[in-house]
C-alpha atoms as a PDB file:
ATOM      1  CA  UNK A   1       0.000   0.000   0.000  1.00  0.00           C
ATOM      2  CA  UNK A   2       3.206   2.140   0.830  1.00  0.00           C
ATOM      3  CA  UNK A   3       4.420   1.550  -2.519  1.00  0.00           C
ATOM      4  CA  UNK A   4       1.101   2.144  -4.195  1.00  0.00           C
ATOM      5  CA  UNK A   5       1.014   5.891  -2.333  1.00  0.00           C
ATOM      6  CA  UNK A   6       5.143   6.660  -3.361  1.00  0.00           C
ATOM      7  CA  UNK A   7       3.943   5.615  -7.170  1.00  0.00           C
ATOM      8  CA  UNK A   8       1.358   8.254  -7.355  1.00  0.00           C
ATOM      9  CA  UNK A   9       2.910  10.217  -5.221  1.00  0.00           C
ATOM     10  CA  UNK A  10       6.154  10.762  -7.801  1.00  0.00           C
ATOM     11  CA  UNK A  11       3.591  10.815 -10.617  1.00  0.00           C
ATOM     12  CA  UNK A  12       2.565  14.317  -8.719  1.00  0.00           C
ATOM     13  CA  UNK A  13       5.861  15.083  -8.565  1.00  0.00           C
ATOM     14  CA  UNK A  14       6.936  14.658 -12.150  1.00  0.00           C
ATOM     15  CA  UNK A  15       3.795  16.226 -12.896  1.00  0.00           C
ATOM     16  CA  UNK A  16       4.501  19.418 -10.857  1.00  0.00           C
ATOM     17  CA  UNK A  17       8.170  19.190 -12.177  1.00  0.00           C
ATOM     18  CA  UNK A  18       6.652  19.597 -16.129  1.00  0.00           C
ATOM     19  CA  UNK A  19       5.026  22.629 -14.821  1.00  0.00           C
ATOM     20  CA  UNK A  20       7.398  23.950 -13.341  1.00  0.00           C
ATOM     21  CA  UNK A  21      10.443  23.270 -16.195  1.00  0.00           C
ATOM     22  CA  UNK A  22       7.827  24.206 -19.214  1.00  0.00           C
ATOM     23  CA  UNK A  23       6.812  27.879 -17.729  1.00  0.00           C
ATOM     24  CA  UNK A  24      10.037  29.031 -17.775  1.00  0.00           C
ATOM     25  CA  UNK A  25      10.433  28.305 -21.868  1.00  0.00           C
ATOM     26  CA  UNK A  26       6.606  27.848 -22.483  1.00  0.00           C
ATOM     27  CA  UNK A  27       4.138  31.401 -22.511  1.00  0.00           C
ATOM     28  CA  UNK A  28       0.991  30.836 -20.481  1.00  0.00           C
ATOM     29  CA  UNK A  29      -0.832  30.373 -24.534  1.00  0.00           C
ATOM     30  CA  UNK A  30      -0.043  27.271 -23.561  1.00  0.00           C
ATOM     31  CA  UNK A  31      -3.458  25.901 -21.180  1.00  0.00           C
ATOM     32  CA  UNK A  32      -1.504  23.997 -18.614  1.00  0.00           C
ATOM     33  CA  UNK A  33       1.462  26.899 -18.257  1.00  0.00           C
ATOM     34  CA  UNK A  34      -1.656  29.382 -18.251  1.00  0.00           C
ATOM     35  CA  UNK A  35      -3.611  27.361 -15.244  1.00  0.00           C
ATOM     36  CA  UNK A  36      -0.716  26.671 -13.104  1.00  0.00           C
ATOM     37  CA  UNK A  37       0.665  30.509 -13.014  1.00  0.00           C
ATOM     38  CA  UNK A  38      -3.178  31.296 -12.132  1.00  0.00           C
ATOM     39  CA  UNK A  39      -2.845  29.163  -9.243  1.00  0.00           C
ATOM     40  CA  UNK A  40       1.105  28.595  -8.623  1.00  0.00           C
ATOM     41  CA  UNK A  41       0.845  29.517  -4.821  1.00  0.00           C
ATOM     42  CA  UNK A  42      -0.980  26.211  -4.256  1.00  0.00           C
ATOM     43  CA  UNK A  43       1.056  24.382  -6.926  1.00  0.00           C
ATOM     44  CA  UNK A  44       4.203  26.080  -4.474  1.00  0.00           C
ATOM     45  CA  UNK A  45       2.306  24.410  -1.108  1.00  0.00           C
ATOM     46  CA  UNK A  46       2.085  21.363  -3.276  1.00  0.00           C
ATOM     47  CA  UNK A  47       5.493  21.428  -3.846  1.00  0.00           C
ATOM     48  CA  UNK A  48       6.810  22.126  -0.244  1.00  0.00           C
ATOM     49  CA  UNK A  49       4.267  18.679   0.973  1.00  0.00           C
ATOM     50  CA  UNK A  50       6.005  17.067  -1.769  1.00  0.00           C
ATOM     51  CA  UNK A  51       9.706  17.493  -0.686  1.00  0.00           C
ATOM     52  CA  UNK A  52       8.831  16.787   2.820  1.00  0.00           C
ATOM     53  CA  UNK A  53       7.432  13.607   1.731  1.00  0.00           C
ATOM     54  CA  UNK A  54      10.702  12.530  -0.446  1.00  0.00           C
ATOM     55  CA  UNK A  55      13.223  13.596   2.271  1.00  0.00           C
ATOM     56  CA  UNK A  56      10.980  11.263   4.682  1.00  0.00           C
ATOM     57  CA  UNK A  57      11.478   8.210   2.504  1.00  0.00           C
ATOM     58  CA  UNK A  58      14.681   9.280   1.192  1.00  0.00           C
ATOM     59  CA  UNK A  59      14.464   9.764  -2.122  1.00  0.00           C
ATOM     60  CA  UNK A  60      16.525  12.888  -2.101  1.00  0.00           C
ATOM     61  CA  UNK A  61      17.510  13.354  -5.927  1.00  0.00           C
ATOM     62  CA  UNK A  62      13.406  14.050  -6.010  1.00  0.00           C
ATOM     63  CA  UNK A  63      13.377  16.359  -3.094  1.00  0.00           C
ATOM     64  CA  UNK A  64      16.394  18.534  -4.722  1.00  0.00           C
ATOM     65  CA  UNK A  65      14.773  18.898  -8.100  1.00  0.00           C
ATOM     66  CA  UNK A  66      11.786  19.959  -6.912  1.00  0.00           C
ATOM     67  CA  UNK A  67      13.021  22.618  -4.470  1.00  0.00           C
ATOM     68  CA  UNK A  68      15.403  23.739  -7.432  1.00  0.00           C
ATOM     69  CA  UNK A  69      12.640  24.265  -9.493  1.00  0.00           C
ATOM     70  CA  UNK A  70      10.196  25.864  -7.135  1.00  0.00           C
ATOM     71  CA  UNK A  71      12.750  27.807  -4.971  1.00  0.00           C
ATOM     72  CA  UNK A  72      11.790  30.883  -7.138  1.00  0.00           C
ATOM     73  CA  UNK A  73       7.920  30.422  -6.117  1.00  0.00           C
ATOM     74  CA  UNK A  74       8.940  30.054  -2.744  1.00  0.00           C
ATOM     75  CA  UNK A  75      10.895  33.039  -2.460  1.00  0.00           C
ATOM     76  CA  UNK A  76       7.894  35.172  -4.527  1.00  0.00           C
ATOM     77  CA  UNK A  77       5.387  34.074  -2.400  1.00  0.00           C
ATOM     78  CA  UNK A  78       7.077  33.803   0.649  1.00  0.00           C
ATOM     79  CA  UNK A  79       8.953  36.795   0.653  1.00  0.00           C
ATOM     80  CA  UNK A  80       5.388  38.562   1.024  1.00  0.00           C
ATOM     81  CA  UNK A  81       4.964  37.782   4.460  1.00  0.00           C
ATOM     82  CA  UNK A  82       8.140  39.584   5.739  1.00  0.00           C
ATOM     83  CA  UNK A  83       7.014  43.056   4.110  1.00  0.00           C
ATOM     84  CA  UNK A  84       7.093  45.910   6.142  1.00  0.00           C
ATOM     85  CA  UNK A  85       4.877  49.203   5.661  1.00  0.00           C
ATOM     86  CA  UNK A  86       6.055  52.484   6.248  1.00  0.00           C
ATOM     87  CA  UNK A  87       4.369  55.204   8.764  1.00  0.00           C
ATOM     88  CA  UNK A  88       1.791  56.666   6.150  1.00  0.00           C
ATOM     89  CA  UNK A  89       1.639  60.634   6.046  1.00  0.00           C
ATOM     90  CA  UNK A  90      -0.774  62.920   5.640  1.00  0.00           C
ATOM     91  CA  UNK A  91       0.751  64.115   2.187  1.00  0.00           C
ATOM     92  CA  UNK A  92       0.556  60.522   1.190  1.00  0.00           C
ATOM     93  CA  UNK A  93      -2.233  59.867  -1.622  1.00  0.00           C
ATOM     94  CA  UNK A  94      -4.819  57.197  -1.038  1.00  0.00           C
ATOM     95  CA  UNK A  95      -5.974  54.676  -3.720  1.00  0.00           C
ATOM     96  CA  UNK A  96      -8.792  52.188  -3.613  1.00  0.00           C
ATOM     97  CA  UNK A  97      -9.736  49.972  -6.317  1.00  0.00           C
ATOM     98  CA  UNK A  98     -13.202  48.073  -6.116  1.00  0.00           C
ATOM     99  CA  UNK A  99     -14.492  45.734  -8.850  1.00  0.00           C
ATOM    100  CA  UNK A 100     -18.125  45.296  -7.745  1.00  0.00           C
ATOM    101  CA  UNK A 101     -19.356  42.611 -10.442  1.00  0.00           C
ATOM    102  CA  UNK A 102     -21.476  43.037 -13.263  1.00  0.00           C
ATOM    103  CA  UNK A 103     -24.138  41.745 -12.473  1.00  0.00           C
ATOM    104  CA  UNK A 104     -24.214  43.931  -9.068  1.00  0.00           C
ATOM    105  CA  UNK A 105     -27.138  46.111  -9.053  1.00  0.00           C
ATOM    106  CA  UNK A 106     -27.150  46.792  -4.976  1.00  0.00           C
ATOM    107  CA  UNK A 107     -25.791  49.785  -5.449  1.00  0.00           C
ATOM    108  CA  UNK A 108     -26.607  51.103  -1.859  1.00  0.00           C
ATOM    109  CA  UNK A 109     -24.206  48.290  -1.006  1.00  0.00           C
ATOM    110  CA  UNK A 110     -21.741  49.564  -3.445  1.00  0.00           C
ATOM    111  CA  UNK A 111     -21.527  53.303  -1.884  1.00  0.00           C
ATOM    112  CA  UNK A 112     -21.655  51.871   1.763  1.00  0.00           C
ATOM    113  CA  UNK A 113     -18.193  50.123   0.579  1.00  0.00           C
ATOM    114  CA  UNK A 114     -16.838  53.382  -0.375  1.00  0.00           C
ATOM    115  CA  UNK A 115     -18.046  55.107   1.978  1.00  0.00           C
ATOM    116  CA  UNK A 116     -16.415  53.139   5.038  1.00  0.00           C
ATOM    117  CA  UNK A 117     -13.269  52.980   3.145  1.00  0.00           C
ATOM    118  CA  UNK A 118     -12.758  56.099   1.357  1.00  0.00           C
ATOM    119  CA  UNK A 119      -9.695  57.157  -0.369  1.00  0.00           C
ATOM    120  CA  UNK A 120      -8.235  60.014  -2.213  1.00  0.00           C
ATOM    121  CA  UNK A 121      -8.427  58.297  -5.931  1.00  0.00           C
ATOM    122  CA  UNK A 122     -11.255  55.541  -5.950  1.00  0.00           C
ATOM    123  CA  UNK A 123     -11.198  53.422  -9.247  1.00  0.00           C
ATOM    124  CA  UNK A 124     -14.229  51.259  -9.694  1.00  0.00           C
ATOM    125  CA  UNK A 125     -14.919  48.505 -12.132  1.00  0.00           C
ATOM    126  CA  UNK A 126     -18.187  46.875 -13.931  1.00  0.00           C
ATOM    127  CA  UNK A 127     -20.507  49.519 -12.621  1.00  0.00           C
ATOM    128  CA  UNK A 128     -23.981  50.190 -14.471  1.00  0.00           C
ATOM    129  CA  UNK A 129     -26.118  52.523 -12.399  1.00  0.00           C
ATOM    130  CA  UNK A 130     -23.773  55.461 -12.760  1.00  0.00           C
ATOM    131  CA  UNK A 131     -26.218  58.539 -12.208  1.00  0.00           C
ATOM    132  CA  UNK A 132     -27.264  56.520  -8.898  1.00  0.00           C
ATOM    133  CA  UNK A 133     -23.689  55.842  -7.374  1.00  0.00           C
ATOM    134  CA  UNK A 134     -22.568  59.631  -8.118  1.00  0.00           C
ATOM    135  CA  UNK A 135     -25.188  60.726  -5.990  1.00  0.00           C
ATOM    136  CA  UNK A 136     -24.840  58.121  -3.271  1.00  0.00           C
ATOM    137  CA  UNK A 137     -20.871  59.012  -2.967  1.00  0.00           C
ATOM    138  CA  UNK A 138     -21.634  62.790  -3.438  1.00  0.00           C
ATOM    139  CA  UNK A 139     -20.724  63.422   0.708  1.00  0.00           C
ATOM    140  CA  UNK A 140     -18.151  61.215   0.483  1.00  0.00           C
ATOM    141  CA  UNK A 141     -15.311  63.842   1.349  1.00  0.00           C
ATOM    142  CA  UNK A 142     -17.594  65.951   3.689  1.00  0.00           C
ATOM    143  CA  UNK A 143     -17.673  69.251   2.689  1.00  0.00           C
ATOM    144  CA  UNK A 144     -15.397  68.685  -0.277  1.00  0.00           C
ATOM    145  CA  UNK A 145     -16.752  67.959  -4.135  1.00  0.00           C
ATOM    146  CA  UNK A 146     -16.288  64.469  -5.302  1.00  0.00           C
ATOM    147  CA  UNK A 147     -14.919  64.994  -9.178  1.00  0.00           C
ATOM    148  CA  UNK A 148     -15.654  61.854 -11.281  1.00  0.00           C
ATOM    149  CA  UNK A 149     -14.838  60.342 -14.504  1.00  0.00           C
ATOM    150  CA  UNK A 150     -16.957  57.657 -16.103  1.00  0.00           C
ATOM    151  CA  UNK A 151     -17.249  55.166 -19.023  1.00  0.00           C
ATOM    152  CA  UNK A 152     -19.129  52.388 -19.203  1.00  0.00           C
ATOM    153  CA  UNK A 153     -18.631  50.838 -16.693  1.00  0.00           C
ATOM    154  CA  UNK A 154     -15.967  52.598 -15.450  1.00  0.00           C
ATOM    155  CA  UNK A 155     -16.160  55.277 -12.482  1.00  0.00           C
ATOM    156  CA  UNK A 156     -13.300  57.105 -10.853  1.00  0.00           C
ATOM    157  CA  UNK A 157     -14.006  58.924  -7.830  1.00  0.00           C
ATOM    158  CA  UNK A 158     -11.486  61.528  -6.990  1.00  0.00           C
ATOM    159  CA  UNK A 159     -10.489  64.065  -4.460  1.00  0.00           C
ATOM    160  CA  UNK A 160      -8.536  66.204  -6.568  1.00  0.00           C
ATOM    161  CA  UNK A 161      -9.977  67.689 -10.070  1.00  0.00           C
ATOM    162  CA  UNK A 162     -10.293  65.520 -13.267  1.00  0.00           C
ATOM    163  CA  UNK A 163     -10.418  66.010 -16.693  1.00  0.00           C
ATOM    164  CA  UNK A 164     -11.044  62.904 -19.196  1.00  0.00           C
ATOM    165  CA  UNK A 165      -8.658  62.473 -21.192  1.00  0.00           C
ATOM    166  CA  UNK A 166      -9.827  59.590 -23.591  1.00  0.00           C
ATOM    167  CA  UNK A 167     -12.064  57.002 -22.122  1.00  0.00           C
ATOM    168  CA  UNK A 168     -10.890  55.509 -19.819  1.00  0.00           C
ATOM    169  CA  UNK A 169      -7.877  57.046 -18.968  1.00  0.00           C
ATOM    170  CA  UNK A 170      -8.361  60.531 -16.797  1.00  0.00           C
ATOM    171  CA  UNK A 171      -5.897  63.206 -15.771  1.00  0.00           C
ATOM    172  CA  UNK A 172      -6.171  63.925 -12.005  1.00  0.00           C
ATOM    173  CA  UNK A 173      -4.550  67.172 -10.920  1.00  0.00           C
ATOM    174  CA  UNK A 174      -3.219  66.540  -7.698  1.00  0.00           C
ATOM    175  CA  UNK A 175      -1.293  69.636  -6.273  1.00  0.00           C
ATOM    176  CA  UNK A 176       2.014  68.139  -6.953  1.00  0.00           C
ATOM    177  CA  UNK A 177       1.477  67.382 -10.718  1.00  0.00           C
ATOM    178  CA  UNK A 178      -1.079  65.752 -13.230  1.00  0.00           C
ATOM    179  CA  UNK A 179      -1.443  62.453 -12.436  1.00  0.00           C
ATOM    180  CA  UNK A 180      -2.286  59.939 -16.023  1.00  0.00           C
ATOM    181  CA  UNK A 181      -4.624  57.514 -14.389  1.00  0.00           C
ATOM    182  CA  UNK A 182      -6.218  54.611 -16.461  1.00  0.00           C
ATOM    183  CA  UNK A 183      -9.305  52.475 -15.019  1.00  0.00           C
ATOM    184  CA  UNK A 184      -8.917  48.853 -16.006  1.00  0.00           C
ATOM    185  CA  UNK A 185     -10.849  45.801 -16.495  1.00  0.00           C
ATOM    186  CA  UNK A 186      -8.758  43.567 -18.744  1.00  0.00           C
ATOM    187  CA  UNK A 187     -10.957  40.302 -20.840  1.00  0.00           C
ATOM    188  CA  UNK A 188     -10.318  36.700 -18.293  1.00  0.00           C
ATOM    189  CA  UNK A 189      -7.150  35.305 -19.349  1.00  0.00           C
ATOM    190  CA  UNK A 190      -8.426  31.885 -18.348  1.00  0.00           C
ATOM    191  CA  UNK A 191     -10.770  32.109 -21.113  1.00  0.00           C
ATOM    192  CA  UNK A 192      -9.618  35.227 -23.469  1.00  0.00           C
ATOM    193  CA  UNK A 193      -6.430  35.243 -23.581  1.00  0.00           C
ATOM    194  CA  UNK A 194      -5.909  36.650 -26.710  1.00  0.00           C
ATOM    195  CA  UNK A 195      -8.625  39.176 -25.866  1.00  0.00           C
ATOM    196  CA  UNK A 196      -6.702  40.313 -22.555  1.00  0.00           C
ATOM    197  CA  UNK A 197      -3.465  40.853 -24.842  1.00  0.00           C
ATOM    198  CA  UNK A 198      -4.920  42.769 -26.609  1.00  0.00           C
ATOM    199  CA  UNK A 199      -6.781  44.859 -23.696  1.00  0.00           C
ATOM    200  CA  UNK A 200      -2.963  45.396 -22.470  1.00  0.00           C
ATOM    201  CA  UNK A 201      -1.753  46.815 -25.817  1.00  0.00           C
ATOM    202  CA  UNK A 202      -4.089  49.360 -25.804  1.00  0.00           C
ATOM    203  CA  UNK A 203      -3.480  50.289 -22.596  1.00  0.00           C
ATOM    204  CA  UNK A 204       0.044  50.143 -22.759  1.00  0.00           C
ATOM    205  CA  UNK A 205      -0.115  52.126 -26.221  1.00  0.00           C
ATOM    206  CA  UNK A 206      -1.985  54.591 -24.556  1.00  0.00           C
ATOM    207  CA  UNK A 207       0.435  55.303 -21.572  1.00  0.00           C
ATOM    208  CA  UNK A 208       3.541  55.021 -23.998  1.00  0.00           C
ATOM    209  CA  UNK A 209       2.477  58.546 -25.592  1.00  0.00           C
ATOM    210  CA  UNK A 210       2.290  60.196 -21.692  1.00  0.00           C
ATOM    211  CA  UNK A 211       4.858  61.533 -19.765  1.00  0.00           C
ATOM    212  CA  UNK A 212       4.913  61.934 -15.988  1.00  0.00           C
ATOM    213  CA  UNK A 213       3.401  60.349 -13.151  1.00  0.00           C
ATOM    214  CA  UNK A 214       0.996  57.640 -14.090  1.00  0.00           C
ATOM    215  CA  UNK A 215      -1.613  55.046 -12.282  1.00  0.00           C
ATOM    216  CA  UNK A 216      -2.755  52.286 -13.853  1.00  0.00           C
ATOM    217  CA  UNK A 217      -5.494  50.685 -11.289  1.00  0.00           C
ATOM    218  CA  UNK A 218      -8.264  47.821 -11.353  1.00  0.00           C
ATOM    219  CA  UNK A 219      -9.271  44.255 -12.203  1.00  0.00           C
ATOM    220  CA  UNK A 220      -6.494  42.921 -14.394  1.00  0.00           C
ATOM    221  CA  UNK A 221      -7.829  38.926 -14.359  1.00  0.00           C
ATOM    222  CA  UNK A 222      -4.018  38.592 -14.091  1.00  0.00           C
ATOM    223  CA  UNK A 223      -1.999  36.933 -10.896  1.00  0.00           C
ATOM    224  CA  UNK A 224       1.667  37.388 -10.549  1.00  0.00           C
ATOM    225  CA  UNK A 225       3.324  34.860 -13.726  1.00  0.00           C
ATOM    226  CA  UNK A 226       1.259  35.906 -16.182  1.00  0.00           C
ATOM    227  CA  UNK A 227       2.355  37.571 -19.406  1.00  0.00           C
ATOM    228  CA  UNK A 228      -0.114  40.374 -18.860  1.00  0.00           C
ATOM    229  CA  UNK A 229       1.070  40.773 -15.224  1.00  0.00           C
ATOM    230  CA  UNK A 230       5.113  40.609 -16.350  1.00  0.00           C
ATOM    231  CA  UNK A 231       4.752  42.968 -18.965  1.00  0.00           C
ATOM    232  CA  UNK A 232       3.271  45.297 -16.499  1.00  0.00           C
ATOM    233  CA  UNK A 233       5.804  44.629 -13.977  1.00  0.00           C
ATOM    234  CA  UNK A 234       8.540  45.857 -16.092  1.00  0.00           C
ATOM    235  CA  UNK A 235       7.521  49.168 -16.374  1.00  0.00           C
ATOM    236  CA  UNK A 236       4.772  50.237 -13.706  1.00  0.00           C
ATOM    237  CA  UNK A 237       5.945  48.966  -9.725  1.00  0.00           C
ATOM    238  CA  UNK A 238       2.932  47.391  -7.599  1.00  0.00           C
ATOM    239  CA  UNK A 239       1.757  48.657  -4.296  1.00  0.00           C
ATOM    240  CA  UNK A 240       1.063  44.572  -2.986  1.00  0.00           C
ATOM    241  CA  UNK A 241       4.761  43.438  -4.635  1.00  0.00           C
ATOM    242  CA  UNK A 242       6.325  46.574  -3.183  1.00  0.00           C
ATOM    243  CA  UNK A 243       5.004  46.594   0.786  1.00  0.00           C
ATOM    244  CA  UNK A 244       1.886  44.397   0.903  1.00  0.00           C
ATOM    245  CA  UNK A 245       1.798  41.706   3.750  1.00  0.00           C
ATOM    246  CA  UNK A 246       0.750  37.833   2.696  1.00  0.00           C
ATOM    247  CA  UNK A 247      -0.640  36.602  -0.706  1.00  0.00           C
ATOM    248  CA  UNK A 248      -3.062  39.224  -1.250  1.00  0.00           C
ATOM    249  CA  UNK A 249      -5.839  37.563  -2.572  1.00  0.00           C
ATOM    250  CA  UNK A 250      -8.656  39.306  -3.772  1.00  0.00           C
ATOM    251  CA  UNK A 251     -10.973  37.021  -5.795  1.00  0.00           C
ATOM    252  CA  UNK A 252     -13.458  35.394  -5.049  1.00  0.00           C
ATOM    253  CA  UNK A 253     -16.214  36.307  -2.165  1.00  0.00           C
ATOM    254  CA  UNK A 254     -18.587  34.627  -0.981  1.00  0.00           C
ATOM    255  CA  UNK A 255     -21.549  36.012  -3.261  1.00  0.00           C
ATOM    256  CA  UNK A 256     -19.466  33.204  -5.745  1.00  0.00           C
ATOM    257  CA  UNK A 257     -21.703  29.570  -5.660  1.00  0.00           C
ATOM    258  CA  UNK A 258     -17.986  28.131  -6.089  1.00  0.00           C
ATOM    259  CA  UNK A 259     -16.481  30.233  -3.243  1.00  0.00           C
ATOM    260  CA  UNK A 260     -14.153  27.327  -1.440  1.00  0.00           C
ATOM    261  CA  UNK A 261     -14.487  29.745   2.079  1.00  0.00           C
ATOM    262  CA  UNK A 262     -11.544  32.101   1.051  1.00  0.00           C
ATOM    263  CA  UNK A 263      -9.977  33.886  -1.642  1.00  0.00           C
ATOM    264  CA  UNK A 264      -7.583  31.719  -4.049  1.00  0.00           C
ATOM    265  CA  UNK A 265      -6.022  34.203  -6.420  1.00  0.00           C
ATOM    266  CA  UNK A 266      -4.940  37.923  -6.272  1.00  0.00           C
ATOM    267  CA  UNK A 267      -6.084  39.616  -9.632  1.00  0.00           C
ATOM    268  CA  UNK A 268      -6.554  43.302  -8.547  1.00  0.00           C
ATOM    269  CA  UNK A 269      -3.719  45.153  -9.090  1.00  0.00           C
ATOM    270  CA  UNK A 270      -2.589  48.952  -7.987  1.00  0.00           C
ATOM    271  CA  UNK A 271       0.552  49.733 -10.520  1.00  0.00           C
ATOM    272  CA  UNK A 272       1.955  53.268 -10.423  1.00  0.00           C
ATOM    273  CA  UNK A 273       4.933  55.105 -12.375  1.00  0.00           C
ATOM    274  CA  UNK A 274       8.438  55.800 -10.907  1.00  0.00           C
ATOM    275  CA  UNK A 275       7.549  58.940  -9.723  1.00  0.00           C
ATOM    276  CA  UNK A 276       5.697  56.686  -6.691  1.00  0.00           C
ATOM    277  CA  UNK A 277       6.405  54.707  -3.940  1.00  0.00           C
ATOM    278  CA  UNK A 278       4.382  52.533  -2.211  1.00  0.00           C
ATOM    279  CA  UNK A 279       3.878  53.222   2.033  1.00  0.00           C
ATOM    280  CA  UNK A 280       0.942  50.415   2.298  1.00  0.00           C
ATOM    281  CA  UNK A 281      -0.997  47.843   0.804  1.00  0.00           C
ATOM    282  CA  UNK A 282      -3.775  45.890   1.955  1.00  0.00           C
ATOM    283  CA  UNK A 283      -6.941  43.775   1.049  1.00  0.00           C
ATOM    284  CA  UNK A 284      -9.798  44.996   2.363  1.00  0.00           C
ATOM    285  CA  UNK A 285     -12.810  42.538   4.171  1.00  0.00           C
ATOM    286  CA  UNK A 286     -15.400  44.213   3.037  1.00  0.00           C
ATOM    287  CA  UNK A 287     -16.873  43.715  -0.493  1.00  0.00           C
ATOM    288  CA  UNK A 288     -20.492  44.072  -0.449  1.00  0.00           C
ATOM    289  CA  UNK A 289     -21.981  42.167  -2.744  1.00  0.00           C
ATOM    290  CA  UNK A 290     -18.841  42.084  -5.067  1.00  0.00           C
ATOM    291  CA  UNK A 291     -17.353  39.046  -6.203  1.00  0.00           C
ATOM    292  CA  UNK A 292     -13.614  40.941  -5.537  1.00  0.00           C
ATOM    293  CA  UNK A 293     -12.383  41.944  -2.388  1.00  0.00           C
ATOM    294  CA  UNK A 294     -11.128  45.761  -2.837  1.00  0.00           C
ATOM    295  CA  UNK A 295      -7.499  46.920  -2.645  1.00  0.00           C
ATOM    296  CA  UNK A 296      -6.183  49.971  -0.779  1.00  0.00           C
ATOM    297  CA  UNK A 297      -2.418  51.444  -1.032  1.00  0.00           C
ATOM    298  CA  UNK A 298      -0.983  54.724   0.156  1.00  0.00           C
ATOM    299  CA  UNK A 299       1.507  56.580  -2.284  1.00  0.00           C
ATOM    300  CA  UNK A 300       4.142  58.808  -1.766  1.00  0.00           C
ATOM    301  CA  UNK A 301       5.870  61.102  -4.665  1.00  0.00           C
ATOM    302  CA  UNK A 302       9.340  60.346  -4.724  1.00  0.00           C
ATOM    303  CA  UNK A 303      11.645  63.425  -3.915  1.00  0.00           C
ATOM    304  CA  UNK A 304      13.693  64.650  -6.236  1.00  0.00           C
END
């Protein structure tokens, strides 16, 4: 029976050990690559179980291959849980980002989110009833107007003025400088890949023409070794990557039927230009009726 278990349990093994030799000279177009960098910080745990397991019965060439191979998931993933934030200042600027689901039409529940977590620039995703949330959100800085920008869909709240720019990329004028900030809800890459590509040109073709500060904020469908989430890493840094505490997760809730009692993937991303630095990052527990958990960081302008 021993035998039977070490059989299937080196089957896993090798299995995990395709994965993880193919992703690094395979691009997630390929459906098992794609999957496992969706959920690699389970395919990681996996991992860590199975060397454990092959140093018990000795079968150490197994137990060094696999931590070879996965030694760079362990050190993404764990590395989070050692990050330290910094004492957030007054001068700092807030951002929230909120995908509330499409098919969301509580939007009462929608401002009450906003409302108990306010922030400086607010970028929502997949919201319909437009004319109703402006005027639910309208106190949301007491005394102070709330400037929007919105596009199908698309709604950024902001302390500071804003001026639309082209759809749905807005230029906030924060004191310090004009601040490029582009709302995003990029196709599943799970299931449009080549539609989420394309999504990320655009957007990327967009910010290429801009100069100066820049946010690019919201529901990317894209977790940490994707393409989409690579090619933004190389030229935006990320508030969760940067200072954020843990995995992150932010998807899904429990409004999902499939919900397994806790988020499994972190798809919600705050990137920012070089002209940032992230204090804080954090998930926040309280999502409505959304299917994602929102996202809060604190930014700093880097001085000169």
């Amino acid at each position: 029976m021993f035998r039977k278990l070490c059989y299937l349990i080196w089957i896993a093994n090798g299995l995990l050990l395709l994965w993880g030799v193919s992703r690094y000279v395979l691009s997630d177009d390929v459906f098992f690559i794609r999957y496992g960098n969706y959920f690699a910080p389970f395919l990681a745990l996996i991992a860590l179980g199975l060397i454990g397991f092959n140093l018990y019965i000795k079968s150490y060439i197994w137990a060094v291959c696999t931590a070879i191979i996965y030694l760079p998931l362990f050190l993404l993933f764990g590395g989070s849980w050692g990050s330290a934030e910094a004492v957030v200042k007054k001068s700092d600027i807030s951002v929230l980002s909120y995908s509330v689901r499409g098919n969301n039409r509580d939007i009462e529940s929608i401002a009450g989110v906003i409302e108990r977590n306010t922030a400086d620039i607010i970028f929502l995703q997949e919201v319909h009833q437009l004319g109703e949330l402006a005027a639910l959100t309208s106190g949301i800085y007491g005394g102070s107007k709330v400037h929007s920008c919105m596009w199908k869909g698309f709604v950024l709240l902001s302390r500071y003025p804003v001026t639309e720019k082209s759809k749905p990329l807005c230029v906030i004028h924060h004191p310090d400088g004009d601040i490029h900030s582009y709302n995003v809800h990029l196709d599943k890459a799970l299931i449009k890949l080549d539609g989420q590509k394309r999504n990320l040109d655009r957007v990327l073709q967009e910010l290429s023409k801009l100069s100066g500060p820049k946010l690019v904020v919201g529901d990317f469908n894209a977790t940490e070794l994707t393409s989409s989430y690579k090619r933004m890493s190389e030229q935006f840094g990320n508030a969760h990557q940067e200072v954020g505490s843990g995995l992150g997760f932010t998807f899904p809730t429990s409004v999902r039927r499939f919900y397994p009692g806790f988020a499994v993937i972190r798809i919600d991303h705050i990137f920012y230009s070089d002209e940032f630095s992230a204090v804080s990052s954090a998930v926040i527990d309280d999502y409505g009726k959304a299917d994602h958990y929102p996202i809060r960081a604190s930014l700093r302008y880097r001085k000169e």
